[in-house]
N, C-alpha and C. Protein backbone atom coordinates (compact mmCIF):
# COMPACT_ATOMS: atom_id res chain seq x y z
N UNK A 1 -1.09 2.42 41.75
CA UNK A 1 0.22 1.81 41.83
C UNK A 1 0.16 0.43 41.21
N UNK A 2 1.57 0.23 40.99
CA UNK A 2 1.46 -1.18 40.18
C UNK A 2 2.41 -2.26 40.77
N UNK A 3 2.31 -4.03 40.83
CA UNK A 3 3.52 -4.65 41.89
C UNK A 3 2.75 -5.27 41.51
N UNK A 4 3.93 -6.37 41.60
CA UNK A 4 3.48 -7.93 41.73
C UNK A 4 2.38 -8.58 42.74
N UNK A 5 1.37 -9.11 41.82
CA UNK A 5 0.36 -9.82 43.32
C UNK A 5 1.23 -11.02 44.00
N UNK A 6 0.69 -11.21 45.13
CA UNK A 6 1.11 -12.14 46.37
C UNK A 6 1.12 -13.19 46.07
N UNK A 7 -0.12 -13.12 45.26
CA UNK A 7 -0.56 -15.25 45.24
C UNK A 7 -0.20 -15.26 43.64
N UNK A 8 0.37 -14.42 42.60
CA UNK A 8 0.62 -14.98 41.69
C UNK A 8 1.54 -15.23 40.71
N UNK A 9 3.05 -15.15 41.74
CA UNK A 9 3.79 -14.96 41.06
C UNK A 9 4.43 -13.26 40.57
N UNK A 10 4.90 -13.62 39.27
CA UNK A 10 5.10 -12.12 39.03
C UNK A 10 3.79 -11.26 37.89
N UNK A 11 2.54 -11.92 38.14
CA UNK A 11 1.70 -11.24 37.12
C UNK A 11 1.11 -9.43 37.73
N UNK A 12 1.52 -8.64 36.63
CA UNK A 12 0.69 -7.46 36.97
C UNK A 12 -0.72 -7.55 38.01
N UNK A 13 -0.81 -6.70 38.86
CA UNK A 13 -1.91 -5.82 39.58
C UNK A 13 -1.90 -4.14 39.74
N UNK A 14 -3.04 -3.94 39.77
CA UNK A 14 -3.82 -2.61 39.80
C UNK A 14 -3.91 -2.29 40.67
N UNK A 15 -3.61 -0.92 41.73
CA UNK A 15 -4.58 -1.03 42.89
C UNK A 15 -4.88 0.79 43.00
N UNK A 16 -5.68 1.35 42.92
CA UNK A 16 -5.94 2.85 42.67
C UNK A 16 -6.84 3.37 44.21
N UNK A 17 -6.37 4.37 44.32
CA UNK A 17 -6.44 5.08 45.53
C UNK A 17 -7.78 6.61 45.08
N UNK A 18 -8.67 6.88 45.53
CA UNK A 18 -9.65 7.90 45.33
C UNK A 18 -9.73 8.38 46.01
N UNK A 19 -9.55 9.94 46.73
CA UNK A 19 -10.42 10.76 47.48
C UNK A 19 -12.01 10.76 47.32
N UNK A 20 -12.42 10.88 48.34
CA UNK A 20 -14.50 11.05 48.69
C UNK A 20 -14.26 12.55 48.62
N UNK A 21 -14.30 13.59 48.20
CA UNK A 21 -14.48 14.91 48.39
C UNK A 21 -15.21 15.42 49.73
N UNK A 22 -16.69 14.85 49.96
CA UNK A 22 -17.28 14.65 50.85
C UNK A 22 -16.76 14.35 51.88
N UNK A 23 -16.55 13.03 52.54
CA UNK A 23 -16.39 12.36 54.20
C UNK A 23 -14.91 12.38 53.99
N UNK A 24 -14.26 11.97 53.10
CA UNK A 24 -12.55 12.16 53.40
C UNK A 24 -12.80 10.25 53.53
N UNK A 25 -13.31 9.79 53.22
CA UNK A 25 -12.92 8.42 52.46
C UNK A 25 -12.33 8.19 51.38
N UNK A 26 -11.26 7.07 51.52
CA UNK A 26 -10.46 6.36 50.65
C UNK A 26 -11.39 5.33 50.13
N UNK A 27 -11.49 5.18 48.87
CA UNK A 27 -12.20 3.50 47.89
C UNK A 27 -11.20 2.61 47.20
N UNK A 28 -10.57 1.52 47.53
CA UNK A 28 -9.66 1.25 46.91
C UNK A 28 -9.88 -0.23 46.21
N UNK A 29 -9.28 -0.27 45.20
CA UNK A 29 -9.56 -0.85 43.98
C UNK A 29 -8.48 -2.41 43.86
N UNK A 30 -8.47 -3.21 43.70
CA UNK A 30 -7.74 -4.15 43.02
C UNK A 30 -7.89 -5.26 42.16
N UNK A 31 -7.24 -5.55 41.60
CA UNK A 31 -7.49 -6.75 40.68
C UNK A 31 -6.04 -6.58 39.55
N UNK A 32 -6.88 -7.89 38.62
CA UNK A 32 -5.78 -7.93 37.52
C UNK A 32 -6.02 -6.95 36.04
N UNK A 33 -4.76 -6.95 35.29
CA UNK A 33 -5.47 -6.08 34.46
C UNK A 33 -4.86 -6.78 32.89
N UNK A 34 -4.86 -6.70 31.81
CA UNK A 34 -4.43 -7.49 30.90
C UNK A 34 -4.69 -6.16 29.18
N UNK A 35 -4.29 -6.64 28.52
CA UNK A 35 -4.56 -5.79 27.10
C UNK A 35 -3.59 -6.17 25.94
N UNK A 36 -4.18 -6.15 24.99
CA UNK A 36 -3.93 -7.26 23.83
C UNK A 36 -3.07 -5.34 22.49
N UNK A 37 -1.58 -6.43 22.12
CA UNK A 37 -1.47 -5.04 20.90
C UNK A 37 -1.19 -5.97 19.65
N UNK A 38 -1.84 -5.44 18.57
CA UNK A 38 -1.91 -5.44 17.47
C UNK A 38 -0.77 -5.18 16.94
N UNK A 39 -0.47 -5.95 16.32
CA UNK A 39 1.37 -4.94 15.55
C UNK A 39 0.89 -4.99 14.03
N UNK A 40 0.72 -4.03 13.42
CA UNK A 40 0.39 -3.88 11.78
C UNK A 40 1.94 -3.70 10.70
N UNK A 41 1.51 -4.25 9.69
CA UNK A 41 3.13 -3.70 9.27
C UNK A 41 2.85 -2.55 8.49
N UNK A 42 1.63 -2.09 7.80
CA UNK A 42 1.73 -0.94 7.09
C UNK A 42 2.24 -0.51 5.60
N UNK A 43 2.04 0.75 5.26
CA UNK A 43 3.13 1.05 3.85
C UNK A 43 4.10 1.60 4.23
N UNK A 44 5.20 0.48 4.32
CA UNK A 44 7.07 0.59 4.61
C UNK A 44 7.48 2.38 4.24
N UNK A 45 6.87 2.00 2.93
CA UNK A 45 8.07 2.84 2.00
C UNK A 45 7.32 3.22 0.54
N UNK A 46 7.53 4.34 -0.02
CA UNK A 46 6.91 4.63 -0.96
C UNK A 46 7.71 5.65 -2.26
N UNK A 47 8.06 5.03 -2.95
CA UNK A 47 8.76 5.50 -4.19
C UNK A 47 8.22 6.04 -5.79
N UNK A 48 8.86 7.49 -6.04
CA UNK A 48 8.27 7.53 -7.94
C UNK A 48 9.39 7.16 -8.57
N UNK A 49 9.49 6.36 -9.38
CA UNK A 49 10.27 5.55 -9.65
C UNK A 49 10.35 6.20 -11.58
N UNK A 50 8.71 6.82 -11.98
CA UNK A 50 9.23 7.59 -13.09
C UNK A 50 8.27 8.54 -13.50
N UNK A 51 9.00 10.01 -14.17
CA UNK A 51 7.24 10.71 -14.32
C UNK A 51 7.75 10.61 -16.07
N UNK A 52 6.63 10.71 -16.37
CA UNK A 52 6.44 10.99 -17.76
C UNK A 52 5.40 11.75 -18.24
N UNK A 53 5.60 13.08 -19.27
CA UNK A 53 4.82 13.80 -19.54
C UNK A 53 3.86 13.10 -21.07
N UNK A 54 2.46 13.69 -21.02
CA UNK A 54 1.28 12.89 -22.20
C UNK A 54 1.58 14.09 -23.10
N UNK A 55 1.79 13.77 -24.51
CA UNK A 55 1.58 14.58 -25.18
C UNK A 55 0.21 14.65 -25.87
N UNK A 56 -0.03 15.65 -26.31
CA UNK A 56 -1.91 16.16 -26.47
C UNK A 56 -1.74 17.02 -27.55
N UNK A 57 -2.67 16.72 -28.37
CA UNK A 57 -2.89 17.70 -29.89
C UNK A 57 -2.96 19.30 -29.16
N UNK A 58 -2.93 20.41 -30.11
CA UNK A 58 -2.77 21.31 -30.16
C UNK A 58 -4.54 21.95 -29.34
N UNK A 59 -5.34 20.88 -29.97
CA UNK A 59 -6.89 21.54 -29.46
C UNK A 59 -6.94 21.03 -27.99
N UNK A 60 -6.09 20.43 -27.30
CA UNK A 60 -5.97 19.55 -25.75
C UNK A 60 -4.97 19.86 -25.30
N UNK A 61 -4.37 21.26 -25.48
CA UNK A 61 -3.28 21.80 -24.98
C UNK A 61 -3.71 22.82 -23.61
N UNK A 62 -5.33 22.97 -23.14
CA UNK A 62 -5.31 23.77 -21.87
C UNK A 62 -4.51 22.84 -20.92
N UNK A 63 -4.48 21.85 -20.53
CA UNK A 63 -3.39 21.21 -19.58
C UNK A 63 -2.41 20.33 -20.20
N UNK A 64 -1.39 20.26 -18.43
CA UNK A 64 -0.35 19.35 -19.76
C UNK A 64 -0.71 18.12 -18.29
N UNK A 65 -0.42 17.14 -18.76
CA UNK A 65 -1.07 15.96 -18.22
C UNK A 65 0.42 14.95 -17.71
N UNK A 66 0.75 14.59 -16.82
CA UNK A 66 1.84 13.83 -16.19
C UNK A 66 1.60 12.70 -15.81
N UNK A 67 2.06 11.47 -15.93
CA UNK A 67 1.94 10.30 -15.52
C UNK A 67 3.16 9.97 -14.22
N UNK A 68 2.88 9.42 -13.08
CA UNK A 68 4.01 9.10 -12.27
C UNK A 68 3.27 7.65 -11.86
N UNK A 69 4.76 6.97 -12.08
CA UNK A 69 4.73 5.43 -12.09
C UNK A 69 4.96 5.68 -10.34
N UNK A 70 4.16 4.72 -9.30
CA UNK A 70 4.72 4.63 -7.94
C UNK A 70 4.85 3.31 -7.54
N UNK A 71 5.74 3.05 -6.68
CA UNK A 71 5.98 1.57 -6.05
C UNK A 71 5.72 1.97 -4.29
N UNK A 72 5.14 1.08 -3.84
CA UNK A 72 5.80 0.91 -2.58
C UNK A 72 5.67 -0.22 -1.82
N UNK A 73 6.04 -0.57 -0.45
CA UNK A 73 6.56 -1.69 0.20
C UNK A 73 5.81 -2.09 1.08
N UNK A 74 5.73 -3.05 1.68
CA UNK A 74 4.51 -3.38 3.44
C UNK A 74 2.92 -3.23 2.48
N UNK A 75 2.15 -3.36 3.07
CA UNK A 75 0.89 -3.50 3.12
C UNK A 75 0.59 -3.01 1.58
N UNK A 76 -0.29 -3.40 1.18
CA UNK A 76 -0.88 -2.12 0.11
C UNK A 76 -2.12 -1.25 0.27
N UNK A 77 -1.88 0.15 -0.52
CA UNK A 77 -2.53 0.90 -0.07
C UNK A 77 -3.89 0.80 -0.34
N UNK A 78 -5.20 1.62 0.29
CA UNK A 78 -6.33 1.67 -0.72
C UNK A 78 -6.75 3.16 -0.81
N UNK A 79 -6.50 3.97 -0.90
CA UNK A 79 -6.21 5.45 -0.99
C UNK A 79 -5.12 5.89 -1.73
N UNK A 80 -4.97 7.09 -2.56
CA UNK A 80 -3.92 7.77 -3.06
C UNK A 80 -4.21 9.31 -3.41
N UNK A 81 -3.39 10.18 -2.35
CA UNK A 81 -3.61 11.51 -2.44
C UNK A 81 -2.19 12.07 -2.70
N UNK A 82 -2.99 13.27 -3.85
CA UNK A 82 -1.43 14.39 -4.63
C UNK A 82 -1.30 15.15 -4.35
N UNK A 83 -0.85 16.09 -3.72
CA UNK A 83 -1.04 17.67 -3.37
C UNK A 83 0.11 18.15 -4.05
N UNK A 84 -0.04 19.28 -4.88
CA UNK A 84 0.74 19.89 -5.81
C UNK A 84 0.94 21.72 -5.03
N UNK A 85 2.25 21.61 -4.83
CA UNK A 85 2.94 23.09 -4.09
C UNK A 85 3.44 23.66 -5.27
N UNK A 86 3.78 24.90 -4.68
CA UNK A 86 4.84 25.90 -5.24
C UNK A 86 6.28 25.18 -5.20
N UNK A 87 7.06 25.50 -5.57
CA UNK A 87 8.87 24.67 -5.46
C UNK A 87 9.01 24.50 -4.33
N UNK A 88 8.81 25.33 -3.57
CA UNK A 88 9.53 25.69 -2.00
C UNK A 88 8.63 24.13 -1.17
N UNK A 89 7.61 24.00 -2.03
CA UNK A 89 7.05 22.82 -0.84
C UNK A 89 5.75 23.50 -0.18
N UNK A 90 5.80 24.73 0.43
CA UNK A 90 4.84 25.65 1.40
C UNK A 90 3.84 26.04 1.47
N UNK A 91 3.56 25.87 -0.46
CA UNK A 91 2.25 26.43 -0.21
C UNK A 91 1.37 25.75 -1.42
N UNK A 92 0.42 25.02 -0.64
CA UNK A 92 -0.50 24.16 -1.66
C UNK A 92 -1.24 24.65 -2.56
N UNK A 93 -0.79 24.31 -3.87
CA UNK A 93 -1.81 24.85 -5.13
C UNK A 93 -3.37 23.77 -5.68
N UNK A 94 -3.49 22.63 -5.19
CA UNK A 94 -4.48 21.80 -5.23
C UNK A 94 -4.03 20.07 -4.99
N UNK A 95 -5.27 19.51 -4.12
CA UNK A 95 -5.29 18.40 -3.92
C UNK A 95 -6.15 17.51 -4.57
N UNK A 96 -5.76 16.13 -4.62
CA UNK A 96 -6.40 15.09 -5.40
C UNK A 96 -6.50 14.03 -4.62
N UNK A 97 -7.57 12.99 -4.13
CA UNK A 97 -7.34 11.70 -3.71
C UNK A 97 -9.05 11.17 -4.51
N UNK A 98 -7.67 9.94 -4.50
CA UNK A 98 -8.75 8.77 -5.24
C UNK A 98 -8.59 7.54 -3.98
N UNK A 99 -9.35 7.08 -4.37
CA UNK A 99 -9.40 5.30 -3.78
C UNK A 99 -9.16 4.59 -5.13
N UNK A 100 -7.78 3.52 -4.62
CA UNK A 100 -7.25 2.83 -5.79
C UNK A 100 -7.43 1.16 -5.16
N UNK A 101 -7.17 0.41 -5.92
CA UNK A 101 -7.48 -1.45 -5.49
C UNK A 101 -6.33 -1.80 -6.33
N UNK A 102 -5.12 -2.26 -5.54
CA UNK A 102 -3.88 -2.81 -5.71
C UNK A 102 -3.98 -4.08 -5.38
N UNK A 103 -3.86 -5.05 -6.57
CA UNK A 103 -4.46 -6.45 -5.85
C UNK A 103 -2.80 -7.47 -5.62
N UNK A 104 -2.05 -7.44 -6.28
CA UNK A 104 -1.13 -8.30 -5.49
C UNK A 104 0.36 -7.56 -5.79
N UNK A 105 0.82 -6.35 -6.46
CA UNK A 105 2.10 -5.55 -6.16
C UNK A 105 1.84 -4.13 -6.53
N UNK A 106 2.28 -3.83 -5.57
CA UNK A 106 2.74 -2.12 -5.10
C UNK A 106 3.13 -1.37 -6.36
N UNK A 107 2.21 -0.94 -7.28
CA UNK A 107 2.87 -0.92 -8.61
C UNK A 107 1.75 0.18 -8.92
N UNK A 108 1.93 1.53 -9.60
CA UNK A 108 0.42 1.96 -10.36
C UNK A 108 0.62 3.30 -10.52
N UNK A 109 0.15 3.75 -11.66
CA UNK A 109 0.45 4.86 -11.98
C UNK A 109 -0.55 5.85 -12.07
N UNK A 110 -0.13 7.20 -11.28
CA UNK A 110 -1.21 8.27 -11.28
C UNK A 110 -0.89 9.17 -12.10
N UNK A 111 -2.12 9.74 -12.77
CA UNK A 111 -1.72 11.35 -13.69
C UNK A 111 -2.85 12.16 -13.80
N UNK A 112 -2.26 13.31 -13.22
CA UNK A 112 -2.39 14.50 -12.90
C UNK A 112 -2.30 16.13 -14.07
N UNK A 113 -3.16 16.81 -13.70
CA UNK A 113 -2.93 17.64 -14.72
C UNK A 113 -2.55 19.06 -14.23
N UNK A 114 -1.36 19.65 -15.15
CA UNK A 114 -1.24 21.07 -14.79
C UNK A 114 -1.81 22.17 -14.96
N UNK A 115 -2.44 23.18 -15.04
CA UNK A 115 -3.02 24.03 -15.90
C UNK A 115 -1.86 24.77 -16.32
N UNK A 116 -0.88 25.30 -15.94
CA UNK A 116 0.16 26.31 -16.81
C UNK A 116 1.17 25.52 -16.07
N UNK A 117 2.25 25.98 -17.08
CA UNK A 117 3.69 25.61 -16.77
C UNK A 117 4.52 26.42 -15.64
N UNK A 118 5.44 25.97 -15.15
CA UNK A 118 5.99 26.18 -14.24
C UNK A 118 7.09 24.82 -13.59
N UNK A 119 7.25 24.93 -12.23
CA UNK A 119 7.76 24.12 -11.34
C UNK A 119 7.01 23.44 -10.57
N UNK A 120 7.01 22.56 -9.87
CA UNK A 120 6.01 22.49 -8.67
C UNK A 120 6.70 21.50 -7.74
N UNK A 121 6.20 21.53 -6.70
CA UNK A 121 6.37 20.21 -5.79
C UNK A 121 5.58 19.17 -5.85
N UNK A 122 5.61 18.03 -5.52
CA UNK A 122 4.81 16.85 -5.79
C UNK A 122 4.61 15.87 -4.75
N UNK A 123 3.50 16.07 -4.37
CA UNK A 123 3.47 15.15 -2.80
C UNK A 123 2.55 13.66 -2.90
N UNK A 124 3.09 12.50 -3.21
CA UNK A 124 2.14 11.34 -3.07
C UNK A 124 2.34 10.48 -2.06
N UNK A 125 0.93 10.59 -1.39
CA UNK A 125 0.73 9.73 -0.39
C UNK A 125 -0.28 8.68 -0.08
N UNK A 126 0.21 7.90 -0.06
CA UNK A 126 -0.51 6.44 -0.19
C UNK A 126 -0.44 5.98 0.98
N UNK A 127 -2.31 5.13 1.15
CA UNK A 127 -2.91 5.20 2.65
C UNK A 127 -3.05 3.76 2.91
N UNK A 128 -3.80 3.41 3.91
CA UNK A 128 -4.30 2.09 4.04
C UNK A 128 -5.16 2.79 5.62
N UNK A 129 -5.85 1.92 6.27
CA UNK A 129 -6.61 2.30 7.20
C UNK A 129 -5.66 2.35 8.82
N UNK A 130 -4.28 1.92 8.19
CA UNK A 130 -3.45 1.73 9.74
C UNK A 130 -2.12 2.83 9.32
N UNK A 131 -2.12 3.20 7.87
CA UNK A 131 -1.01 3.42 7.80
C UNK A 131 -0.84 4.70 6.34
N UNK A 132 0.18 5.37 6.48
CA UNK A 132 0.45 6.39 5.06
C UNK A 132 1.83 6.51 5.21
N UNK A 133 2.17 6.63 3.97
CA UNK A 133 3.79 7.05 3.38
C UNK A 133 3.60 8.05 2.07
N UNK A 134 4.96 8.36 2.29
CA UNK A 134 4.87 9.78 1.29
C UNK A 134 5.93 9.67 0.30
N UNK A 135 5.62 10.14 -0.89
CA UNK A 135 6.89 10.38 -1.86
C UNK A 135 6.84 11.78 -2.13
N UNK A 136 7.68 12.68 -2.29
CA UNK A 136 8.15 14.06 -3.14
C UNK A 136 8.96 14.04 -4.00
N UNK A 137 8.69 14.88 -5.12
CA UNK A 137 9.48 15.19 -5.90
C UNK A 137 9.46 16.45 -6.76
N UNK A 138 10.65 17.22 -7.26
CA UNK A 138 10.26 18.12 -7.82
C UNK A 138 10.20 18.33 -9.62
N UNK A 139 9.25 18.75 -9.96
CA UNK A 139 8.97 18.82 -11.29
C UNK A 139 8.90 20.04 -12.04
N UNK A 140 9.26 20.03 -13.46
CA UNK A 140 8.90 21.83 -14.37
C UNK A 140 8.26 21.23 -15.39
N UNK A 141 6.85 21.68 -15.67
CA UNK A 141 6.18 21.62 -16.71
C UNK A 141 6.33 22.65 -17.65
N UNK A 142 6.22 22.20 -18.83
CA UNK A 142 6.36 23.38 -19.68
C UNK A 142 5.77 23.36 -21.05
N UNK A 143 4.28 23.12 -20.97
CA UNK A 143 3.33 23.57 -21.37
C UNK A 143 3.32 22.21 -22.38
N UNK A 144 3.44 20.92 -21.48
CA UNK A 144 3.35 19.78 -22.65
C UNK A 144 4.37 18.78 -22.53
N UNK A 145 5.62 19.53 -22.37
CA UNK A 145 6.73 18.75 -21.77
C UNK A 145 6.97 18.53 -20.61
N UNK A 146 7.76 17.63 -20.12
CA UNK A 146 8.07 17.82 -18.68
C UNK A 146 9.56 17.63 -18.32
């Protein structure tokens, strides 16, 4: 149970009650109790702000290669992971994370490669050790273009 102590005003006390399994004694406990919180601010918010497809000679045409510019807000990250779906979102076709060093704005661009054309979903999420945010978006590659 918890209540104001006697002698101190209104500061928190503890006082916990135990069964002895054994004799059927009570042990009871009191004092003060205290605990410190951290408030972090984190990555706010996380935006692709632009993709752009690489164009590649004809002999560097097994993938087509995408650049996405990202921003985001609060803390900066030191991690950045891609996971690339089917359209629907549901079902993961491959993941990527790097460790990136963002030294004074939320600014940086990742690129990624497709092996065949299609659609996909696009999941970037950028970390820090307190915190992650996510961007999606959907994309159609088409064998070079985007």
């Amino acid at each position: 149970t918890t209540g104001p102590s006697p002698d101190s005003g209104s500061s928190p006390t503890a006082q916990s009650v135990e069964d002895n399994p054994d004799g059927g004694c009570h042990i009871y406990r009191n004092g003060y109790y205290g605990s410190t919180i951290d408030v972090v601010e984190g990555i706010l918010e996380v935006n692709i702000i632009q993709m752009t497809s690489i164009q590649m000679t004809e002999s560097q045409a097994e993938n087509s290669l995408v650049d996405f510019v990202v921003t985001c807000q609060g803390s900066l990250p030191t991690d950045v992971c891609t996971v690339v779906s089917d359209p629907t979102c549901q079902v993961s076709k491959s993941m990527v994370c790097d460790p990136i060093v963002v030294t004074d704005e939320c600014l940086l661009t990742i690129r990624r490669a497709f092996e065949e054309p299609g659609t996909y979903c696009i999941n970037i999420t950028l970390g820090d050790d307190t915190s992650q945010a996510l961007a999606s978006a959907l994309i159609s590659v088409n064998g070079g273009e985007s």
